[in-house]
PDB file of N, CA and C in Angstrom:
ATOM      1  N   UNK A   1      11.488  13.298 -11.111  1.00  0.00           N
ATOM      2  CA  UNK A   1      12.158  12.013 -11.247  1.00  0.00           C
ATOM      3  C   UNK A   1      11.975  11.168  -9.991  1.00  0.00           C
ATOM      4  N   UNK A   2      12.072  11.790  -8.787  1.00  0.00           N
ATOM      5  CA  UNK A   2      11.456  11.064  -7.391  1.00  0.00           C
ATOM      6  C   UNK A   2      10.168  10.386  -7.360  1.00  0.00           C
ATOM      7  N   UNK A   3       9.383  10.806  -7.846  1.00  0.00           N
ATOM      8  CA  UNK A   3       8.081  10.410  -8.236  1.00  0.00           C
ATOM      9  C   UNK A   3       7.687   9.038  -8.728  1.00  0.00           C
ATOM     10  N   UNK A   4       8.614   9.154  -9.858  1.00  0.00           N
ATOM     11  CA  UNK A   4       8.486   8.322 -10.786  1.00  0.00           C
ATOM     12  C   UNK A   4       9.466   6.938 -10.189  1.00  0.00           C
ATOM     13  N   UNK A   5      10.638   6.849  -9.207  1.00  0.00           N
ATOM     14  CA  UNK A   5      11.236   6.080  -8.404  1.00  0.00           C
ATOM     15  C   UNK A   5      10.544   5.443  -7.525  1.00  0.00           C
ATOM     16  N   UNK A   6       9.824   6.062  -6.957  1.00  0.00           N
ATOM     17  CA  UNK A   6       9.184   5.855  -5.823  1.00  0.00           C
ATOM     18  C   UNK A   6       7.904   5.086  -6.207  1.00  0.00           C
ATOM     19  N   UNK A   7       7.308   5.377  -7.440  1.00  0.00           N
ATOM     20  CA  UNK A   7       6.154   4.287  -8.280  1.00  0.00           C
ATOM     21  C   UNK A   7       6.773   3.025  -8.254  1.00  0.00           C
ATOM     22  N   UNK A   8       7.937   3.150  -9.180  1.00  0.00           N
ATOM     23  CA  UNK A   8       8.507   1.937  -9.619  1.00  0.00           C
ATOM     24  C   UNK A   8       8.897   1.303  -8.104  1.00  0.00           C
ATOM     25  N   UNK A   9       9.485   1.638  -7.328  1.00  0.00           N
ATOM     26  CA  UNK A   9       9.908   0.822  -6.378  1.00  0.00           C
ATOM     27  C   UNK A   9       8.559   0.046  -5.613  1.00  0.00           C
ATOM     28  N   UNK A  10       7.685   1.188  -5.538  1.00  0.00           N
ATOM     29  CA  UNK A  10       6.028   0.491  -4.679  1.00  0.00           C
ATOM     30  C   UNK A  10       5.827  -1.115  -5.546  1.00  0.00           C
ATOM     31  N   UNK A  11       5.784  -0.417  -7.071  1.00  0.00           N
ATOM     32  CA  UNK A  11       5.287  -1.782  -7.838  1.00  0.00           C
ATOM     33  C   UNK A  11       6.620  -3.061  -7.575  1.00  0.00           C
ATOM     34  N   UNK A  12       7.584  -2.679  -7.502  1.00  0.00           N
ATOM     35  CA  UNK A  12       8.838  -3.561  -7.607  1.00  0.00           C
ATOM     36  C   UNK A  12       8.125  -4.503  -5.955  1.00  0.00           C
ATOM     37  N   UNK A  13       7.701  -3.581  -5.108  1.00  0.00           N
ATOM     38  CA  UNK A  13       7.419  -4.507  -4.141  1.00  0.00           C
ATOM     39  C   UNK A  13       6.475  -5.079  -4.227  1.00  0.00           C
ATOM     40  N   UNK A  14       5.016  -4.395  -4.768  1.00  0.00           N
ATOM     41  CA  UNK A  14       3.591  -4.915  -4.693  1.00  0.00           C
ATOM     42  C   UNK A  14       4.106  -6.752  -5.162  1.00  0.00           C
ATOM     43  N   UNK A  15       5.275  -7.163  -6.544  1.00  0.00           N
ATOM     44  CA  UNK A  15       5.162  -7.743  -7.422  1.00  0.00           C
ATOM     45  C   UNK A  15       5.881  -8.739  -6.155  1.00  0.00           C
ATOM     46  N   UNK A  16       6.859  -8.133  -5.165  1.00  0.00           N
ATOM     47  CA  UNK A  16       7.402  -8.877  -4.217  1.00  0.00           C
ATOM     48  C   UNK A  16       6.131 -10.120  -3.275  1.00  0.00           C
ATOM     49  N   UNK A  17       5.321  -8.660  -2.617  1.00  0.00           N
ATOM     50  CA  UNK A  17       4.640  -9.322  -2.240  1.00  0.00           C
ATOM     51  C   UNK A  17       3.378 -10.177  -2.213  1.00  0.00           C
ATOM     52  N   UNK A  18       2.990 -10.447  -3.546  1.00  0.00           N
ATOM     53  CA  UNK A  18       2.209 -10.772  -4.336  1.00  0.00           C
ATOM     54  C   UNK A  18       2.844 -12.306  -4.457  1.00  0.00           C
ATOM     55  N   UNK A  19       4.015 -11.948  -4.580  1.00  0.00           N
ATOM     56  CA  UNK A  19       5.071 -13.649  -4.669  1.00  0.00           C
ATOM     57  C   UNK A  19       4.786 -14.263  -2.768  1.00  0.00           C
ATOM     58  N   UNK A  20       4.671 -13.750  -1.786  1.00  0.00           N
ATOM     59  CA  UNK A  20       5.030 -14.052  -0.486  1.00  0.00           C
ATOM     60  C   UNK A  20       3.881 -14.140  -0.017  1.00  0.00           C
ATOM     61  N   UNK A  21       2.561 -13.545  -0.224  1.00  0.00           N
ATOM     62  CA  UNK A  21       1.690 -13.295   0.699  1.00  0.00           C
ATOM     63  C   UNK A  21       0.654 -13.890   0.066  1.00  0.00           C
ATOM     64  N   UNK A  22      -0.325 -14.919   0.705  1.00  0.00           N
ATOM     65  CA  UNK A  22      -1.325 -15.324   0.160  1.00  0.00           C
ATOM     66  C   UNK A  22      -2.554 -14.400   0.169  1.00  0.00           C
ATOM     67  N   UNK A  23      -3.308 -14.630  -0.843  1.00  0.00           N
ATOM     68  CA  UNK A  23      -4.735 -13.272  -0.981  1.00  0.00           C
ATOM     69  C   UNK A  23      -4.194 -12.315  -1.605  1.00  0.00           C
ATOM     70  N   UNK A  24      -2.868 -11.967  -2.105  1.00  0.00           N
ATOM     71  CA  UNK A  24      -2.467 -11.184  -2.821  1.00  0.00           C
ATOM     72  C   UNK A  24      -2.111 -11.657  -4.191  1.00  0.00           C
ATOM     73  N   UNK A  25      -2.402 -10.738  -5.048  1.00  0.00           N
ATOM     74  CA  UNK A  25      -1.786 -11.199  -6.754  1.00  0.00           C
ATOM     75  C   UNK A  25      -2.028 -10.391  -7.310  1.00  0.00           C
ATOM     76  N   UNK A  26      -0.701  -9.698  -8.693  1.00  0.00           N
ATOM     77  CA  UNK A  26      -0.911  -8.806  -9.609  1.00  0.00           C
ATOM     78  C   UNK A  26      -0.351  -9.594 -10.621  1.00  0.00           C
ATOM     79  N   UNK A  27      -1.084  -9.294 -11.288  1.00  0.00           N
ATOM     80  CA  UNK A  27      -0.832  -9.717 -13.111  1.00  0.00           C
ATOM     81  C   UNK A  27       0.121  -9.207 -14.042  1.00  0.00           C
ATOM     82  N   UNK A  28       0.998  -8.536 -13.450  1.00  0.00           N
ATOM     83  CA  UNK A  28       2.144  -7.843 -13.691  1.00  0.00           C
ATOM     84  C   UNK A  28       2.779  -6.590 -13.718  1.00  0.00           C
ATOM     85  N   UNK A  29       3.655  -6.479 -14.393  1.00  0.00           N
ATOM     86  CA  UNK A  29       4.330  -5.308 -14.392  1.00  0.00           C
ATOM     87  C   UNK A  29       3.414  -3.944 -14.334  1.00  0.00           C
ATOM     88  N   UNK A  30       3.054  -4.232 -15.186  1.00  0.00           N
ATOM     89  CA  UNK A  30       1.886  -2.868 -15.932  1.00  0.00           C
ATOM     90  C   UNK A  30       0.688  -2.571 -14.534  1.00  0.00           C
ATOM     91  N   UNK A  31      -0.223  -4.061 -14.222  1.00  0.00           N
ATOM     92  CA  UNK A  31      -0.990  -3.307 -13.222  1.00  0.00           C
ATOM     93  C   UNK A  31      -0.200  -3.019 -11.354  1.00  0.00           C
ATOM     94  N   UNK A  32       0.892  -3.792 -11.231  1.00  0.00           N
ATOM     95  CA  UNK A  32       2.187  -3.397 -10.366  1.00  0.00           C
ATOM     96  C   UNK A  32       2.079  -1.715 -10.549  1.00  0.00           C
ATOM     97  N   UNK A  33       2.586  -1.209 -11.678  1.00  0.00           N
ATOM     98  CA  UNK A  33       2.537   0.493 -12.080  1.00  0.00           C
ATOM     99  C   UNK A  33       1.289   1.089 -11.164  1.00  0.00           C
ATOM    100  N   UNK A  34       0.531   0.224 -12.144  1.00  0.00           N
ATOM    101  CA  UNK A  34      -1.110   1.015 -11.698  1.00  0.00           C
ATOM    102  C   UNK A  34      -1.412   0.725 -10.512  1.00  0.00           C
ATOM    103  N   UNK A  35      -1.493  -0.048  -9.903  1.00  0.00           N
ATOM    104  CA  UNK A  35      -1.802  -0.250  -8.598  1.00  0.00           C
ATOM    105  C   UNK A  35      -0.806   0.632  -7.456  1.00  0.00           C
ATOM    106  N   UNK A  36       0.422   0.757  -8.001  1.00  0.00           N
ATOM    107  CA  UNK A  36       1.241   1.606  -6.898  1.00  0.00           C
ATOM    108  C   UNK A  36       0.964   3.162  -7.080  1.00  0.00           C
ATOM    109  N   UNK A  37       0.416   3.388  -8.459  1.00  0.00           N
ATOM    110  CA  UNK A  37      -0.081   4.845  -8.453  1.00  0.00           C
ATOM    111  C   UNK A  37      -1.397   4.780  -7.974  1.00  0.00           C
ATOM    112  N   UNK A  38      -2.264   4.382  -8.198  1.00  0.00           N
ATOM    113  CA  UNK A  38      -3.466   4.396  -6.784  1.00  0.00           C
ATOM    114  C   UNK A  38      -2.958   4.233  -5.598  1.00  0.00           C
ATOM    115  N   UNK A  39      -2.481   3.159  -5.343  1.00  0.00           N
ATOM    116  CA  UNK A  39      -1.830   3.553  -3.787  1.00  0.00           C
ATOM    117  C   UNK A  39      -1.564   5.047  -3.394  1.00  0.00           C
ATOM    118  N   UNK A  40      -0.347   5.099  -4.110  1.00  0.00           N
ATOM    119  CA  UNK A  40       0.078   6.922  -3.968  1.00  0.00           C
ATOM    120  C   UNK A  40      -1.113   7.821  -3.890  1.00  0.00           C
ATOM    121  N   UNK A  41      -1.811   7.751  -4.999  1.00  0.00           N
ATOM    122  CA  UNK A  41      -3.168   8.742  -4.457  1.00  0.00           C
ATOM    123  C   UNK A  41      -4.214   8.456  -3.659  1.00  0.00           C
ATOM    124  N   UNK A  42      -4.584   7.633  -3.545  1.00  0.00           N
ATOM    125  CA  UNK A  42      -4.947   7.111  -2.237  1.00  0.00           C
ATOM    126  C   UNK A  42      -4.581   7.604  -1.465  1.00  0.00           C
ATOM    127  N   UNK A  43      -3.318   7.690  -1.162  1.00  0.00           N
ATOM    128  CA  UNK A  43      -2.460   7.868   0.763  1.00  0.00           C
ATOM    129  C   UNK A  43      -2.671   9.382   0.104  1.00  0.00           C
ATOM    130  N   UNK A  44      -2.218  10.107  -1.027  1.00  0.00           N
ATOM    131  CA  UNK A  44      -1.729  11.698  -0.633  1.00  0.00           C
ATOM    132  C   UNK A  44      -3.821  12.352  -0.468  1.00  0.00           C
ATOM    133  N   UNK A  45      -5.154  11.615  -1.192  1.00  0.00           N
ATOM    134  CA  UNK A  45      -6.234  11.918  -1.116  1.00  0.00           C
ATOM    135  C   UNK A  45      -7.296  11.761   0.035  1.00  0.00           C
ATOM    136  N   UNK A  46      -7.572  10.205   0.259  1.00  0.00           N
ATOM    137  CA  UNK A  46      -8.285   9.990   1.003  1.00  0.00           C
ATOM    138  C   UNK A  46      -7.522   9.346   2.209  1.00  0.00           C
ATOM    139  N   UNK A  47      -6.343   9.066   2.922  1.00  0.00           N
ATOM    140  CA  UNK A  47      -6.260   8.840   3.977  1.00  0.00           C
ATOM    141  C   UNK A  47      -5.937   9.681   4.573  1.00  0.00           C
ATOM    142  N   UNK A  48      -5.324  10.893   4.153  1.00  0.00           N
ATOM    143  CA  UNK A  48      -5.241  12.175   5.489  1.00  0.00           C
ATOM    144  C   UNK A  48      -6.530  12.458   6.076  1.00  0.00           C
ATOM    145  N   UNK A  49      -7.818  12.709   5.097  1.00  0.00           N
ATOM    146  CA  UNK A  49      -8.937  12.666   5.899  1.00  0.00           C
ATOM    147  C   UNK A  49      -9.596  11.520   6.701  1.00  0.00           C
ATOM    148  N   UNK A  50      -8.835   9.958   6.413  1.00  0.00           N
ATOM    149  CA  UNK A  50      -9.809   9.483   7.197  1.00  0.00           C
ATOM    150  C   UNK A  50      -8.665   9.177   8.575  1.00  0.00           C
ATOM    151  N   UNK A  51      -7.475   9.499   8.591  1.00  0.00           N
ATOM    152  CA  UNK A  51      -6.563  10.092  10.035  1.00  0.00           C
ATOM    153  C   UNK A  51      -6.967  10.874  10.611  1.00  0.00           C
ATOM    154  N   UNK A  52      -7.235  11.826   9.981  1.00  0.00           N
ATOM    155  CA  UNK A  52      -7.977  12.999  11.100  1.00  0.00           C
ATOM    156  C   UNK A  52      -9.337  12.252  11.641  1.00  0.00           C
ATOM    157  N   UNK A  53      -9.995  11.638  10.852  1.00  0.00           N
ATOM    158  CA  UNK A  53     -11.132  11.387  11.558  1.00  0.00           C
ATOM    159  C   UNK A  53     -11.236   9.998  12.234  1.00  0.00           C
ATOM    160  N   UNK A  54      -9.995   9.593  12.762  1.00  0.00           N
ATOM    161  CA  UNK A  54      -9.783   8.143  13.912  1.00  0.00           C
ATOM    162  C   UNK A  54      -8.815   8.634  14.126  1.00  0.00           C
ATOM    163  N   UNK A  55      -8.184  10.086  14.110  1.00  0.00           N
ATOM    164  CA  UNK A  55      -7.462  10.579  15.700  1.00  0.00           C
ATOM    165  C   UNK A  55      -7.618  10.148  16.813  1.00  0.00           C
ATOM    166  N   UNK A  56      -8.545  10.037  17.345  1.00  0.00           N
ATOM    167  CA  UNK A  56      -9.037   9.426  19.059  1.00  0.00           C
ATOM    168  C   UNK A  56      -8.404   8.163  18.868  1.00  0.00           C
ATOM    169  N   UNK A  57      -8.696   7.233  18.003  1.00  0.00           N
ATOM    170  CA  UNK A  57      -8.832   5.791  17.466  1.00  0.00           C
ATOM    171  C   UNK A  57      -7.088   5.662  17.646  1.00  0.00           C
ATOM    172  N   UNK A  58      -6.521   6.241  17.001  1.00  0.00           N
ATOM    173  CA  UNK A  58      -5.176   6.530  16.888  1.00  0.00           C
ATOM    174  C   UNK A  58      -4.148   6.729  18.025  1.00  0.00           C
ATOM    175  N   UNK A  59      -4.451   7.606  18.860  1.00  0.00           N
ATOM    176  CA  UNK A  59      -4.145   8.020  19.710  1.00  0.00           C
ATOM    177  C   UNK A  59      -4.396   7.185  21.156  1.00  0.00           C
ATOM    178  N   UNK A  60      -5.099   6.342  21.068  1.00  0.00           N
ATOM    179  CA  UNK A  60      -5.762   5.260  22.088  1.00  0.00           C
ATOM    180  C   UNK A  60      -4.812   4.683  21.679  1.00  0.00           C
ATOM    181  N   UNK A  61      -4.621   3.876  20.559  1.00  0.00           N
ATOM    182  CA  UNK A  61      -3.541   2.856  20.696  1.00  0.00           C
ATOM    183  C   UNK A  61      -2.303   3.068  20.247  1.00  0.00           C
ATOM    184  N   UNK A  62      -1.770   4.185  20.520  1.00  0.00           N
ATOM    185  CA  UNK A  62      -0.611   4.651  20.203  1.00  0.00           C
ATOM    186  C   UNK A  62      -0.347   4.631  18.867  1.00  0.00           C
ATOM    187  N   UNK A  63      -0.946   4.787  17.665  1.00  0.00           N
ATOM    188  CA  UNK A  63      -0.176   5.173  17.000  1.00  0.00           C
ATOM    189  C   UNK A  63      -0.483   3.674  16.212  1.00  0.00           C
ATOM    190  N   UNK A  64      -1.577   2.545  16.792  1.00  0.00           N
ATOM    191  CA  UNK A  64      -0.916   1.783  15.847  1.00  0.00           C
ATOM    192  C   UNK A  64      -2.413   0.790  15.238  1.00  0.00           C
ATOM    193  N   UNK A  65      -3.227   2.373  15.333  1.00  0.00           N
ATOM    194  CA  UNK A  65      -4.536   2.079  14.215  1.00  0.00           C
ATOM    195  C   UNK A  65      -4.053   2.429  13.101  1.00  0.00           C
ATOM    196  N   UNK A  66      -2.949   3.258  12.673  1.00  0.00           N
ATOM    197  CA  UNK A  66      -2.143   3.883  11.043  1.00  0.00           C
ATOM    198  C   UNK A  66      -1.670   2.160  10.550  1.00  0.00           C
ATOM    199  N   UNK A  67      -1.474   1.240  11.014  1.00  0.00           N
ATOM    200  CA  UNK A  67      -1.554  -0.038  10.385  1.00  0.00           C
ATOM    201  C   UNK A  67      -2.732  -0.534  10.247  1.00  0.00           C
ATOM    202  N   UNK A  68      -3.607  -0.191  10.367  1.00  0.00           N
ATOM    203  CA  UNK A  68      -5.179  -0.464   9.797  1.00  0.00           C
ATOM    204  C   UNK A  68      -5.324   0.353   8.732  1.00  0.00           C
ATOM    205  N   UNK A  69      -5.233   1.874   8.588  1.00  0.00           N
ATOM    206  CA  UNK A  69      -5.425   2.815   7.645  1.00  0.00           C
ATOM    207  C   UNK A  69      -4.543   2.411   6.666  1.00  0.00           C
ATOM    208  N   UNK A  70      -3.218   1.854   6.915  1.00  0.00           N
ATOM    209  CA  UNK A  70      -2.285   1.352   5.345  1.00  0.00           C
ATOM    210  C   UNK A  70      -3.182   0.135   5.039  1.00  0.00           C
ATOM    211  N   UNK A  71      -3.736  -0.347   5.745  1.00  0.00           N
ATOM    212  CA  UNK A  71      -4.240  -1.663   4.975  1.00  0.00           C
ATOM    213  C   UNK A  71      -5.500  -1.127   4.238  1.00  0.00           C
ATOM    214  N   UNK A  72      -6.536  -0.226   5.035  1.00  0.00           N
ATOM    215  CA  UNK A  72      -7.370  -0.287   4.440  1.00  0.00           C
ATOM    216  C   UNK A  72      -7.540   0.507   2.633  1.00  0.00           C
ATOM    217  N   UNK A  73      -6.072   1.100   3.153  1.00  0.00           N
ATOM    218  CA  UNK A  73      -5.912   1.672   1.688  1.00  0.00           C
ATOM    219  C   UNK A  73      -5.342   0.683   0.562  1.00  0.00           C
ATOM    220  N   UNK A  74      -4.732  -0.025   1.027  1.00  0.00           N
ATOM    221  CA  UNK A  74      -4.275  -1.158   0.159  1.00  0.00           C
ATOM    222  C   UNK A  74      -5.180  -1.902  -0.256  1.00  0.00           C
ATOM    223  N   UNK A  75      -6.501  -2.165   0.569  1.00  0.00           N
ATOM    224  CA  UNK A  75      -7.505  -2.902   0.023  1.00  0.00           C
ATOM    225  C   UNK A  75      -7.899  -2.021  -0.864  1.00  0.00           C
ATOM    226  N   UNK A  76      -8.947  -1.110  -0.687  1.00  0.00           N
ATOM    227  CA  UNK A  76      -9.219   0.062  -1.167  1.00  0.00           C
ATOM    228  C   UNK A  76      -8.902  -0.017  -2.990  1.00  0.00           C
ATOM    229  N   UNK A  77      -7.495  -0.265  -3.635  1.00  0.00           N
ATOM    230  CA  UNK A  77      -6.920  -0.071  -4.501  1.00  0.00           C
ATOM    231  C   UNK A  77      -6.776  -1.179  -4.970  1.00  0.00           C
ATOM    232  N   UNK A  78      -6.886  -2.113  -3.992  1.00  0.00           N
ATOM    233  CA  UNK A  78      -7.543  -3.676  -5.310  1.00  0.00           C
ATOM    234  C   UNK A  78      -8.558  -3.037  -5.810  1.00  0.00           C
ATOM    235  N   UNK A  79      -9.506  -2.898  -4.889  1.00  0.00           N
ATOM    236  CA  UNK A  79     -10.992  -2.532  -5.643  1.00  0.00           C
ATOM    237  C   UNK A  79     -11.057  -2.063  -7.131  1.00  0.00           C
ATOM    238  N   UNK A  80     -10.155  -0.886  -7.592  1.00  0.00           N
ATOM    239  CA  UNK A  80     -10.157  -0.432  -8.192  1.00  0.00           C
ATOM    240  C   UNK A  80      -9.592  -0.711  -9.785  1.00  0.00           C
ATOM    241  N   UNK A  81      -8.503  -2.370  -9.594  1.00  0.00           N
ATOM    242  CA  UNK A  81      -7.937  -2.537 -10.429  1.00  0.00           C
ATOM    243  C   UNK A  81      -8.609  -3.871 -10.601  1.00  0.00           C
ATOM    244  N   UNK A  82      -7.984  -4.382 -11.759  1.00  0.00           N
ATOM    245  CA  UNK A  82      -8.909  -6.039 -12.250  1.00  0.00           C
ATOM    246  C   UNK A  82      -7.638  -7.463 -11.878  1.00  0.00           C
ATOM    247  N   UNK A  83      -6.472  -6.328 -12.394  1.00  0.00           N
ATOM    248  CA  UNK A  83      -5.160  -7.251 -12.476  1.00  0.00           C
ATOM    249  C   UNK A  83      -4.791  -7.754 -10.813  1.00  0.00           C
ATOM    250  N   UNK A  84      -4.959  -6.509  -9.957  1.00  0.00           N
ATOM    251  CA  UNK A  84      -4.445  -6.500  -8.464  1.00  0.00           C
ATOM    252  C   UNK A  84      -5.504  -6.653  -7.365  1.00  0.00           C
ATOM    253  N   UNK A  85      -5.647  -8.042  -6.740  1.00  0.00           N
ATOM    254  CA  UNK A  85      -6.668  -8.682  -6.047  1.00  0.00           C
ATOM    255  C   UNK A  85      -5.978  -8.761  -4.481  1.00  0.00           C
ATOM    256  N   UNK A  86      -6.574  -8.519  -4.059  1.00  0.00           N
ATOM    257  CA  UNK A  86      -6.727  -8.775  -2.406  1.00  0.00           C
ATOM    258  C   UNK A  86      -7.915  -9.313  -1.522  1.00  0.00           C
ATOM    259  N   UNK A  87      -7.819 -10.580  -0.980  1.00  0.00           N
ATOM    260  CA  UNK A  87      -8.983 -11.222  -0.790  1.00  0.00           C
ATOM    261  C   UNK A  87      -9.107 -11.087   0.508  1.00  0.00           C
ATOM    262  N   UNK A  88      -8.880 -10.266   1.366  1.00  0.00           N
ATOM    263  CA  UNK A  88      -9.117  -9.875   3.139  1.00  0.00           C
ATOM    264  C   UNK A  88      -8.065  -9.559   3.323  1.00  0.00           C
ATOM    265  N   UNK A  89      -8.953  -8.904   4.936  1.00  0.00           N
ATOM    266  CA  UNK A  89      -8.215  -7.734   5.665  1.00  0.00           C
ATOM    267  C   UNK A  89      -6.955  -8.118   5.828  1.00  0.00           C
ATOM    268  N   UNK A  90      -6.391  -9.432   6.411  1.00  0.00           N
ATOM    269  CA  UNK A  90      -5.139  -9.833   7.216  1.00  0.00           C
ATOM    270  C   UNK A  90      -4.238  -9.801   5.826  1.00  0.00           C
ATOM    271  N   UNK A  91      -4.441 -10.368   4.366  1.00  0.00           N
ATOM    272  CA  UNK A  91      -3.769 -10.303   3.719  1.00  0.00           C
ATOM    273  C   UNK A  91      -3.366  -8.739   3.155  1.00  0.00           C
ATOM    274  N   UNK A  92      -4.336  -7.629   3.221  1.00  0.00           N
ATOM    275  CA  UNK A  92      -3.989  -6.309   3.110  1.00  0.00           C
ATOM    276  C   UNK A  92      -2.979  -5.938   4.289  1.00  0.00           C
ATOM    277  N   UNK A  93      -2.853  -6.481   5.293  1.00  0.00           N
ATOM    278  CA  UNK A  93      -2.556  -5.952   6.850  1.00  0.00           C
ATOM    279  C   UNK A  93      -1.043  -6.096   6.675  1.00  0.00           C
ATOM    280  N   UNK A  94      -1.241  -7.258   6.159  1.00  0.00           N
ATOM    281  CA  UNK A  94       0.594  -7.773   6.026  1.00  0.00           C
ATOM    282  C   UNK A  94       1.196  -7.453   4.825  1.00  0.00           C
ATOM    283  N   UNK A  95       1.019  -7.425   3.589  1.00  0.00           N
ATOM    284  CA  UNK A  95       0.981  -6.452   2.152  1.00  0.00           C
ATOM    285  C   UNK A  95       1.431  -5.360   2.556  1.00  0.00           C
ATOM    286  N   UNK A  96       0.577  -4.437   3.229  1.00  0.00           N
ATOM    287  CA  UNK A  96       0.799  -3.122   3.280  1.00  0.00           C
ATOM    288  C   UNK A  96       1.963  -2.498   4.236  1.00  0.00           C
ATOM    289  N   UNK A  97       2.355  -3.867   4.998  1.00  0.00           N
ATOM    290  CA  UNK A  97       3.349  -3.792   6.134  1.00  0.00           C
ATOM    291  C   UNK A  97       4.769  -3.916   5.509  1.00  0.00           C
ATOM    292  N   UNK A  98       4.649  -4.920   4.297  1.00  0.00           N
ATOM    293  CA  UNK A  98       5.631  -5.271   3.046  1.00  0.00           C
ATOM    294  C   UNK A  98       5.973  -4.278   2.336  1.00  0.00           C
ATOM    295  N   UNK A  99       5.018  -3.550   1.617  1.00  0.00           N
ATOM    296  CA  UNK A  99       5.150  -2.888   0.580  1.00  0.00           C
ATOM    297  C   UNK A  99       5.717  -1.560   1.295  1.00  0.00           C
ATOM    298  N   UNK A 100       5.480  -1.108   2.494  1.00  0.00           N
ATOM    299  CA  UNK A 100       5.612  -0.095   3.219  1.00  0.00           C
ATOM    300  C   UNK A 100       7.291  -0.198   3.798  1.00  0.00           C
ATOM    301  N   UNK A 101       7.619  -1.075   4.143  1.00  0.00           N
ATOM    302  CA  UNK A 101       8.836  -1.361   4.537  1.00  0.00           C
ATOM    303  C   UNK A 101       9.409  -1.506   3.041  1.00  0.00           C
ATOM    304  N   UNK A 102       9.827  -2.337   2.085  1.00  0.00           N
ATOM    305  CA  UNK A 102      10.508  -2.498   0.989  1.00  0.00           C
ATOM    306  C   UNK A 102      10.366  -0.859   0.226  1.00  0.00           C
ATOM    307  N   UNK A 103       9.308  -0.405   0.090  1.00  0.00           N
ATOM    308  CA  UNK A 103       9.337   0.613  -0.193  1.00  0.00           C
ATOM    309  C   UNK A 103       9.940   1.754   0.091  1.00  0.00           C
ATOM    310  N   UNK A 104      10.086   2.174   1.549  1.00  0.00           N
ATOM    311  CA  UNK A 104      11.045   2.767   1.997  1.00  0.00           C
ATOM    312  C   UNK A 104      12.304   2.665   2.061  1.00  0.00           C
ATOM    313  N   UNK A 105      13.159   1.192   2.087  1.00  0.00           N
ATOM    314  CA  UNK A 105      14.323   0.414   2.013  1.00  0.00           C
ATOM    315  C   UNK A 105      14.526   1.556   0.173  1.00  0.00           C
ATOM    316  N   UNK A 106      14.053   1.301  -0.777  1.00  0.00           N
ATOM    317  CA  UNK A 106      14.211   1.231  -1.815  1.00  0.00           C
ATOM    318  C   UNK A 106      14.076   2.884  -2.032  1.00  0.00           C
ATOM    319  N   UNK A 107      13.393   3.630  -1.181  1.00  0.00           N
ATOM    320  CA  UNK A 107      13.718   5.122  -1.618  1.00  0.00           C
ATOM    321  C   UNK A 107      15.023   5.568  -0.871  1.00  0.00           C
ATOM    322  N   UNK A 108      15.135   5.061   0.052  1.00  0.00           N
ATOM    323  CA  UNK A 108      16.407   5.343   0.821  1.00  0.00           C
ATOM    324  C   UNK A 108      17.617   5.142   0.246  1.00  0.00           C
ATOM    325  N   UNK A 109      17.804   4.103  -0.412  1.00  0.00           N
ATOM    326  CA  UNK A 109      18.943   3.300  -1.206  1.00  0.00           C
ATOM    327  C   UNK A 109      18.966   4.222  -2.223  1.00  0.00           C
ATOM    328  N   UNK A 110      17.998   4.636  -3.076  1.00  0.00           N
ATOM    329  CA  UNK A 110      17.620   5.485  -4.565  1.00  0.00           C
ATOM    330  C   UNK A 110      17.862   7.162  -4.725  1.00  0.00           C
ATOM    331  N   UNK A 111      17.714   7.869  -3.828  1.00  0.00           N
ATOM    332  CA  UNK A 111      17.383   9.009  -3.505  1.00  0.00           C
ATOM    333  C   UNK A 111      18.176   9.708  -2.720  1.00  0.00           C
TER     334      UNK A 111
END
């Protein structure tokens, strides 16, 4: 049931920030869903490996190349959908800074 909270809340934000952030837009509810479940696999698939491999990268700037890696995963997962567009980096940068914060607000409150 956490799972399934934690979807809905990602999309509840994607749909937030899609309203706030220019270069961002989802077509609704449905690809909101889909797009926050790529996200999710995304982060649990391919970004642990590409952390380990900009450790150095990471670690140089304290900690705050992992706001590049949320973005680049957020871009990443437009790619993949038709409904959920992201048109550059800065608009993924700040999206993913949104969705990451509201998202957490919203498992905390839920859970």
């Amino acid at each position: 049931m956490g799972i399934i909270i934690q979807i809905v809340g990602t999309a509840l934000a994607l749909i937030l920030v899609s309203r706030i952030v220019p270069g961002i837009s989802v077509d609704g509810i449905y690809v909101a869903l889909l797009a926050a479940l790529v996200i999710g696999v995304l982060n649990v698939l391919v970004k642990p490996i590409l952390f380990i491999l900009t450790l150095p990268i990471t670690i140089i700037t304290f900690g705050l190349f992992t706001f590049v890696l949320n973005a680049l995963m957020f871009w990443l997962a437009a790619s993949f959908l038709d409904g959920f567009t992201v048109t550059g980096f800065l608009p993924a940068l700040i999206g993913s800074i949104i969705v990451t914060a509201v998202s957490t607000v919203l498992h905390r409150i839920l859970a």
